[in-house]
Protein backbone atom coordinates (compact mmCIF):
# COMPACT_ATOMS: atom_id res chain seq x y z
CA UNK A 1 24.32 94.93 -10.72
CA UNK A 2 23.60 91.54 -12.16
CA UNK A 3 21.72 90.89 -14.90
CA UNK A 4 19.97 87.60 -16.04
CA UNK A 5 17.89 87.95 -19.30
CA UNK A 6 15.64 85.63 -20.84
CA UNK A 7 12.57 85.53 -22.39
CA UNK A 8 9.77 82.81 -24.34
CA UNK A 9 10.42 83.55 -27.88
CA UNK A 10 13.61 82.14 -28.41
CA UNK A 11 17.65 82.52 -27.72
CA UNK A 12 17.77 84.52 -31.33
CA UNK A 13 14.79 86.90 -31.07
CA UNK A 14 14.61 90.35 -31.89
CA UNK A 15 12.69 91.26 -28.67
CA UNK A 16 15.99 89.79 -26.64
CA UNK A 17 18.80 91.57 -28.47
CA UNK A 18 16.55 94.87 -27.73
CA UNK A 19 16.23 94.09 -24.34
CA UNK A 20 19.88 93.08 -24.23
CA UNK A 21 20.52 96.51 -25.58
CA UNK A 22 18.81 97.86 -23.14
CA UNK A 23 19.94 96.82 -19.99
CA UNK A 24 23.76 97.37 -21.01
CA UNK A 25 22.45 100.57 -20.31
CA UNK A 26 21.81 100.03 -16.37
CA UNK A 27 24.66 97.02 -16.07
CA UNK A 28 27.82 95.73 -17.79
CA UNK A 29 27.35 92.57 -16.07
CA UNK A 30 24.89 90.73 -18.38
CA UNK A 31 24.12 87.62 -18.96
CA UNK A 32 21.84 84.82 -21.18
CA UNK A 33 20.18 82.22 -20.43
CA UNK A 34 16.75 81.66 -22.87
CA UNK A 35 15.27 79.05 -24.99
CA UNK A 36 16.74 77.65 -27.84
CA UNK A 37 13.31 77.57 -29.71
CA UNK A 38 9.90 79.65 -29.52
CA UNK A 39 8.19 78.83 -26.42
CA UNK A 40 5.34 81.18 -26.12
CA UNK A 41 2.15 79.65 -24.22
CA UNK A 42 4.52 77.34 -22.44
CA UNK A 43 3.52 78.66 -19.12
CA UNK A 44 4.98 77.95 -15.84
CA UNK A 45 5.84 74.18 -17.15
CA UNK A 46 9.04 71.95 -16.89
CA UNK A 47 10.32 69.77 -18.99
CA UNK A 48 10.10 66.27 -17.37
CA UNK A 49 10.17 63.47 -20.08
CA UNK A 50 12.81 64.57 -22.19
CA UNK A 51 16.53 65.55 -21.09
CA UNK A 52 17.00 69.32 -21.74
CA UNK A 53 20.24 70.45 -23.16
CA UNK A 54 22.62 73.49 -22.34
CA UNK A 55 24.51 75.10 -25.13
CA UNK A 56 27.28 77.66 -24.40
CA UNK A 57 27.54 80.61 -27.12
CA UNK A 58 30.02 82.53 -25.16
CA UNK A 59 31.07 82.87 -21.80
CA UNK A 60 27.94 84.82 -20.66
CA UNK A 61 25.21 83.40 -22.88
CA UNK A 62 23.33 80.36 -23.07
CA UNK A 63 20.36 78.37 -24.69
CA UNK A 64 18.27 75.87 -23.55
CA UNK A 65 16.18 72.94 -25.11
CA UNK A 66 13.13 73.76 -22.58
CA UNK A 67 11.01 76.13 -22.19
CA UNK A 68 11.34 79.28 -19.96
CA UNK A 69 11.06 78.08 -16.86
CA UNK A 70 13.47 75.26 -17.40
CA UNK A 71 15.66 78.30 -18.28
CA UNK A 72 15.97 80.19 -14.77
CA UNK A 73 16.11 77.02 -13.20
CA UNK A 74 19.41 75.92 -15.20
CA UNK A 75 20.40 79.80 -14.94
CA UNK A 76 20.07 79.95 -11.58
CA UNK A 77 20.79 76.18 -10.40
CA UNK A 78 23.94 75.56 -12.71
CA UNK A 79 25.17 78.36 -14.72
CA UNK A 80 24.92 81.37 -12.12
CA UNK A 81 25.35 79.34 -9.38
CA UNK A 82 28.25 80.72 -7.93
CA UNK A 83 27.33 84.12 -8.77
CA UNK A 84 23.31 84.63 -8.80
CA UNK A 85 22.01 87.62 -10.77
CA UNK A 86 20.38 90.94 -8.80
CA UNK A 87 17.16 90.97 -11.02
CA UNK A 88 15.74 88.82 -13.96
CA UNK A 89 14.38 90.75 -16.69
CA UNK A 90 12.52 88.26 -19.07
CA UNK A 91 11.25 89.67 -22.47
CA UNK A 92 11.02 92.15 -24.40
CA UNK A 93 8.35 89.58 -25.68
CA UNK A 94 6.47 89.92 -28.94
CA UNK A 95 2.99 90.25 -27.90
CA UNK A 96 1.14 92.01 -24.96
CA UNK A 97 0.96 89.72 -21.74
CA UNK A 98 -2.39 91.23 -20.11
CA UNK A 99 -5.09 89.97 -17.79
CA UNK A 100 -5.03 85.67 -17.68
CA UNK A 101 -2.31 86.15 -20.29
CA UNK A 102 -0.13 86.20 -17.56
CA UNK A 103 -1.22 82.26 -16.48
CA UNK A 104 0.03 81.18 -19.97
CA UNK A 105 3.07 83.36 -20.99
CA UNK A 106 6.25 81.79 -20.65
CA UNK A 107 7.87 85.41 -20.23
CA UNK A 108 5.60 85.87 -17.45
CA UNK A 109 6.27 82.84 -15.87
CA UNK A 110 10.30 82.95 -16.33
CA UNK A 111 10.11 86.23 -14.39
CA UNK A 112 7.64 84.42 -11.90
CA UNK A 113 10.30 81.59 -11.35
CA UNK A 114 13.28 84.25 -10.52
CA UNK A 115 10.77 86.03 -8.08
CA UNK A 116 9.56 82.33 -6.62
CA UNK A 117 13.75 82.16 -6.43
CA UNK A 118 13.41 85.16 -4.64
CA UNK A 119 15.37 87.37 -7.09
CA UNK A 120 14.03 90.48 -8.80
CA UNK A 121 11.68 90.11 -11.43
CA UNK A 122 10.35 92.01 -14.33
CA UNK A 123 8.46 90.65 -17.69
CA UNK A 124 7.95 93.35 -20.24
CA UNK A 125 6.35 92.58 -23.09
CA UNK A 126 5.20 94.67 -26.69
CA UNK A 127 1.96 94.62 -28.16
CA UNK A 128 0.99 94.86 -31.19
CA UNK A 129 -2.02 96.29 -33.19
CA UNK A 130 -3.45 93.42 -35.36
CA UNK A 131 -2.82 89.67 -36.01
CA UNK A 132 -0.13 87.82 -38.86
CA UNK A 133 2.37 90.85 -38.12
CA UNK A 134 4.97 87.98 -37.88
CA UNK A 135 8.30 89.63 -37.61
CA UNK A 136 7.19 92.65 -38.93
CA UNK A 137 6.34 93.34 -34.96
CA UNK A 138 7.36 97.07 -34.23
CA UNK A 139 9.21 97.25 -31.48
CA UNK A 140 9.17 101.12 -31.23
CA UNK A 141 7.40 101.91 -27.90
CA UNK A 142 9.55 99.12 -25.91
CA UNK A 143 12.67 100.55 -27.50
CA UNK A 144 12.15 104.34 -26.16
CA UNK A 145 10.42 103.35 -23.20
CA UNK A 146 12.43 100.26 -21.63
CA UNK A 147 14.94 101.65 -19.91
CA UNK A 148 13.19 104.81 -19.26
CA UNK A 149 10.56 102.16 -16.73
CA UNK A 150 13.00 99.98 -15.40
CA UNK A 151 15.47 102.25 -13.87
CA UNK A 152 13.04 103.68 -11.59
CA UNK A 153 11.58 100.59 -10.86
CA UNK A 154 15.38 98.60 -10.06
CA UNK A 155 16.56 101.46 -7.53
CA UNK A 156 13.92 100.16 -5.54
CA UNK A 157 14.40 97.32 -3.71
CA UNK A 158 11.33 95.30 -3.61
CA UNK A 159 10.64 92.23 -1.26
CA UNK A 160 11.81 89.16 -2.82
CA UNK A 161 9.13 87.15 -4.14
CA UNK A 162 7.46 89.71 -6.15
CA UNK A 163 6.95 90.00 -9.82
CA UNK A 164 6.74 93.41 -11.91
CA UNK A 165 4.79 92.60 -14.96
CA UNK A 166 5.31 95.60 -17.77
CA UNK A 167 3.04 96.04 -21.16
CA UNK A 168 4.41 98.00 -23.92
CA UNK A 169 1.35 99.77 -26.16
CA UNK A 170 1.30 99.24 -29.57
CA UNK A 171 2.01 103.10 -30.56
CA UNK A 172 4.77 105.00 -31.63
CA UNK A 173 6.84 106.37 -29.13
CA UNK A 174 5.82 110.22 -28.85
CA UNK A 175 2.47 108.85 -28.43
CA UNK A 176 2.87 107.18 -25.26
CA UNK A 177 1.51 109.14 -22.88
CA UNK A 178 2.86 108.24 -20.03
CA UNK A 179 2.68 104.98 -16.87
CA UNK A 180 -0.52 103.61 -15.48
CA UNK A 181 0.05 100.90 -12.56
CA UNK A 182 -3.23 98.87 -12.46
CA UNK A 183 -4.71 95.66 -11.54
CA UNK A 184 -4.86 92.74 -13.19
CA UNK A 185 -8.14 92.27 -16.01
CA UNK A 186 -9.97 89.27 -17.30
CA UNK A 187 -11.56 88.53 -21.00
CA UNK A 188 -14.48 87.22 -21.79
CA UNK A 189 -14.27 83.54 -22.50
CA UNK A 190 -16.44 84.21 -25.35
CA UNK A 191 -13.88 85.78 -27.19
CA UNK A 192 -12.06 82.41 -27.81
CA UNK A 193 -12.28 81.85 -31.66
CA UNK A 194 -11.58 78.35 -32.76
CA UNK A 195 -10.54 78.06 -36.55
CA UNK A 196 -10.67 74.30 -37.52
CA UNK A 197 -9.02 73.47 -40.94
CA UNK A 198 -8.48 70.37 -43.13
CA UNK A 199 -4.29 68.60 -43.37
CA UNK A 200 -3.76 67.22 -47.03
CA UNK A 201 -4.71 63.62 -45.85
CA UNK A 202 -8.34 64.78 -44.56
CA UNK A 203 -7.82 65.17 -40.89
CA UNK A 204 -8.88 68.26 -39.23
CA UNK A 205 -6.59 70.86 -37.22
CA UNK A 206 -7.32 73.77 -35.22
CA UNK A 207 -5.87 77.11 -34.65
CA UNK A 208 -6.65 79.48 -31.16
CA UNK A 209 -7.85 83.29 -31.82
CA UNK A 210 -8.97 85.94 -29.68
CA UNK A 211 -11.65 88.19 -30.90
CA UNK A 212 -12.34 92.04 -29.72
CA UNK A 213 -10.99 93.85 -26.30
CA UNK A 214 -13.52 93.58 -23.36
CA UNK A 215 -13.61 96.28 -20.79
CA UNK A 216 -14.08 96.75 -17.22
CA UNK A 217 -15.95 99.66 -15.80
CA UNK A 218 -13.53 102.95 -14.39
CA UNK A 219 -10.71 102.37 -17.13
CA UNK A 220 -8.85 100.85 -14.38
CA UNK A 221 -7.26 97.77 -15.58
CA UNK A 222 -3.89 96.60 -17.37
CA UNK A 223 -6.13 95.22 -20.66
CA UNK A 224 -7.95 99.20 -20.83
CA UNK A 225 -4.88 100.49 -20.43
CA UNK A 226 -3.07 99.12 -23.29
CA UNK A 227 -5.53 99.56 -25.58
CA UNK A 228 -6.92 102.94 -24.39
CA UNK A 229 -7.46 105.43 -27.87
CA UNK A 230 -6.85 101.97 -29.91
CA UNK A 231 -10.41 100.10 -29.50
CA UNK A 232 -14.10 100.10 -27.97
CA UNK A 233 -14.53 97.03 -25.71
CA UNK A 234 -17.07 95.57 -23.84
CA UNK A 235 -17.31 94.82 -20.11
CA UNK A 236 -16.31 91.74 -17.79
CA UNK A 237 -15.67 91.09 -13.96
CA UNK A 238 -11.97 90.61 -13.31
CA UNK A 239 -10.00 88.78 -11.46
CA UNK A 240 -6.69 89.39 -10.01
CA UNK A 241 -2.98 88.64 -8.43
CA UNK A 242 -2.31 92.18 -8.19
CA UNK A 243 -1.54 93.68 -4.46
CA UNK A 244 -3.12 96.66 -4.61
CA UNK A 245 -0.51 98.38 -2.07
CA UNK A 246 1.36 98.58 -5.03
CA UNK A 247 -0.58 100.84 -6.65
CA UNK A 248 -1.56 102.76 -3.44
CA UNK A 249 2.37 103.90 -3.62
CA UNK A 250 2.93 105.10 -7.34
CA UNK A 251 -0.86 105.81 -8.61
CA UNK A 252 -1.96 109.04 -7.97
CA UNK A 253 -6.03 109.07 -7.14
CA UNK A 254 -6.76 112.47 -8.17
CA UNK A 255 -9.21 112.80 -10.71
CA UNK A 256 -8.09 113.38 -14.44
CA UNK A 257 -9.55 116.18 -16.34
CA UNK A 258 -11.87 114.77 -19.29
CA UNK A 259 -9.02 116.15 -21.57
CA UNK A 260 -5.90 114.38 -20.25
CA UNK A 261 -4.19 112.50 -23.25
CA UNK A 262 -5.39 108.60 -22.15
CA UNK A 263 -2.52 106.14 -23.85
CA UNK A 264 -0.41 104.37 -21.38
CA UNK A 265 2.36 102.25 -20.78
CA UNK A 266 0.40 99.14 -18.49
CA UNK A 267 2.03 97.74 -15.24
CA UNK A 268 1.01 94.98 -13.41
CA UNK A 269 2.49 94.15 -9.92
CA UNK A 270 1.39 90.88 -9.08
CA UNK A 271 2.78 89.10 -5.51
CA UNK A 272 2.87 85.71 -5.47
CA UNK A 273 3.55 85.18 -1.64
CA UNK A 274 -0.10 85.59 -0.42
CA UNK A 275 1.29 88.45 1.88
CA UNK A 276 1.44 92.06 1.66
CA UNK A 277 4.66 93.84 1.32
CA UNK A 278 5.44 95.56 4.77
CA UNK A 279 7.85 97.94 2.98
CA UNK A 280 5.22 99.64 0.60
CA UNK A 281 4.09 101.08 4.05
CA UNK A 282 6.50 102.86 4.94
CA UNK A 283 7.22 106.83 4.70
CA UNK A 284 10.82 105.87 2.80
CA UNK A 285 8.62 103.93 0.00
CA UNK A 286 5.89 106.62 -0.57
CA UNK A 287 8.61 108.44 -1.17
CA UNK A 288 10.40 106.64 -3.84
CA UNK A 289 7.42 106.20 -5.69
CA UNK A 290 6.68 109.78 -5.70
CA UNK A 291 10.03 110.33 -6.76
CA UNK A 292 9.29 107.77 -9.17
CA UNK A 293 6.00 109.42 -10.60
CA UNK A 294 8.39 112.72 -11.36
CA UNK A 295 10.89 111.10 -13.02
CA UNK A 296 8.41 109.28 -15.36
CA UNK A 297 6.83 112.77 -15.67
CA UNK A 298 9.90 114.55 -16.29
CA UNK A 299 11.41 112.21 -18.63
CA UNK A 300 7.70 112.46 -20.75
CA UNK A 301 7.60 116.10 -20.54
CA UNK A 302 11.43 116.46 -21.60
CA UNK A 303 10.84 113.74 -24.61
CA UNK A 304 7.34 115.73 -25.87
CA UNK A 305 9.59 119.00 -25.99
């Protein structure tokens, strides 16, 4: 299997060499292709007035001077071109990419190109408990839980087109309960905080904030699910790109008793063809995701021993 990685954060970031690490574990056919530079909020953008440059590091690793999306194109249009990767994982990003998160994250939208490319496509992404962390950023829960999520998820063979979107909770690792597959939230507006500041010469500047958690009723979506045991919230409507055949295949309906332990690793499965997926129908895919459910079970009950 072959393996493109990329991310938004940059060519040299910690959250790439972990993921790196990580799928060497499922392939020995690995390869680069990311940002020279941080690109996070770049979105699903190209770089249009300004020539973007390749660098080659090795013979399997490469940096761009674009953002993420000018990354799988080059990866996929030039570097690869001659031998195209299986699945695109983009990531491990520093930061949770929840809710409309997902309209402005580059690693969101790299793994959105591959699946537009019609390759498979996973973002997964870390959060983190409170702001100025810098690179301080614990990486714990992504680190234990990475592999054990995608190699379910890559033995099976989704329609092209469709993009996996993974959320790693800001815990340590024997406190992540186990998977949730939910739909996609949406935060209050009102949460944006605006702090405007003063340069040396006079003229103002502004920095973007987010202020508390909001919550949907029935604990049901990817933003309560990351932050489940962390924070009260509030309620909003929602809206969402997730198919929710998706989650008729791997979530299980059956009520939870009041005492169930409640903090989960979030999935998203947004589709971005406007169609449903034929093959989540089937017998042979209810199947595999029930298979699926007991190996995430298994591999939670063996690591809480």
């Amino acid at each position: 299997m072959r393996i493109l990685l990329t991310n938004d954060d940059g060519v040299n970031a910690r959250g790439l060499k972990l993921l790196e690490k990580v799928a060497r574990g499922l392939s020995d056919d690995i390869w680069i292709v990311a940002p020279t530079e941080e690109q996070s909020g770049a979105g699903h953008s190209l770089t249009l007035t300004t020539p973007v440059r390749l660098r080659r590091h090795d013979d399997r690793r490469f940096s761009v001077t674009g953002t993420p999306t000018d990354a799988v194109m080059l990866a996929l249009a030039h570097v690869m071109k001659d031998s195209p990767p299986d699945v695109i994982l983009s990531g491990i990003n520093r930061g949770a990419n929840l809710a409309e998160d997902v309209t402005y994250s580059g690693t969101v939208s790299a793994a959105m190109e591959g699946a537009l490319a019609g390759v498979r496509s996973i973002a997964l992404s870390q959060a983190y408990s409170r702001e100025g962390m810098g690179d301080t950023v614990p990486f714990a829960a992504a680190e234990a839980w990475a592999e054990r999520v995608l190699a379910p998820l890559l033995e099976f063979g989704a329609e092209p087109g469709t993009l996996i979107n993974v959320n790693f909770p800001a815990l340590l690792p024997e406190d992540v309960k186990g998977i949730r597959v939910c739909r996609q939230g949406l935060r209050d507006y009102g949460r944006l905080r605006i702090v405007q500041r003063k340069d040396p010469r006079g003229y103002d500047y502004y920095w973007f904030g987010l202020g508390p958690m909001v919550q949907t009723p029935g604990h049901q979506t990817d933003l309560e699910a990351i932050a489940d045991g962390l924070s009260p919230s509030r309620r909003s409507t929602s809206i969402s790109l997730t198919i929710r055949r998706w989650r008729g295949c791997i979530n299980d309906s059956r009520p939870r008793p009041r005492s169930q332990p409640r903090n989960f690793l979030a999935l998203i499965l947004p589709g971005f063809t406007g169609r449903a997926h034929p093959v989540l129908r089937t017998p042979a895919a209810a199947e595999h995701w029930s298979r699926m459910r007991a190996k995430w079970t298994t591999g939670h009950t063996s690591s809480s021993a």
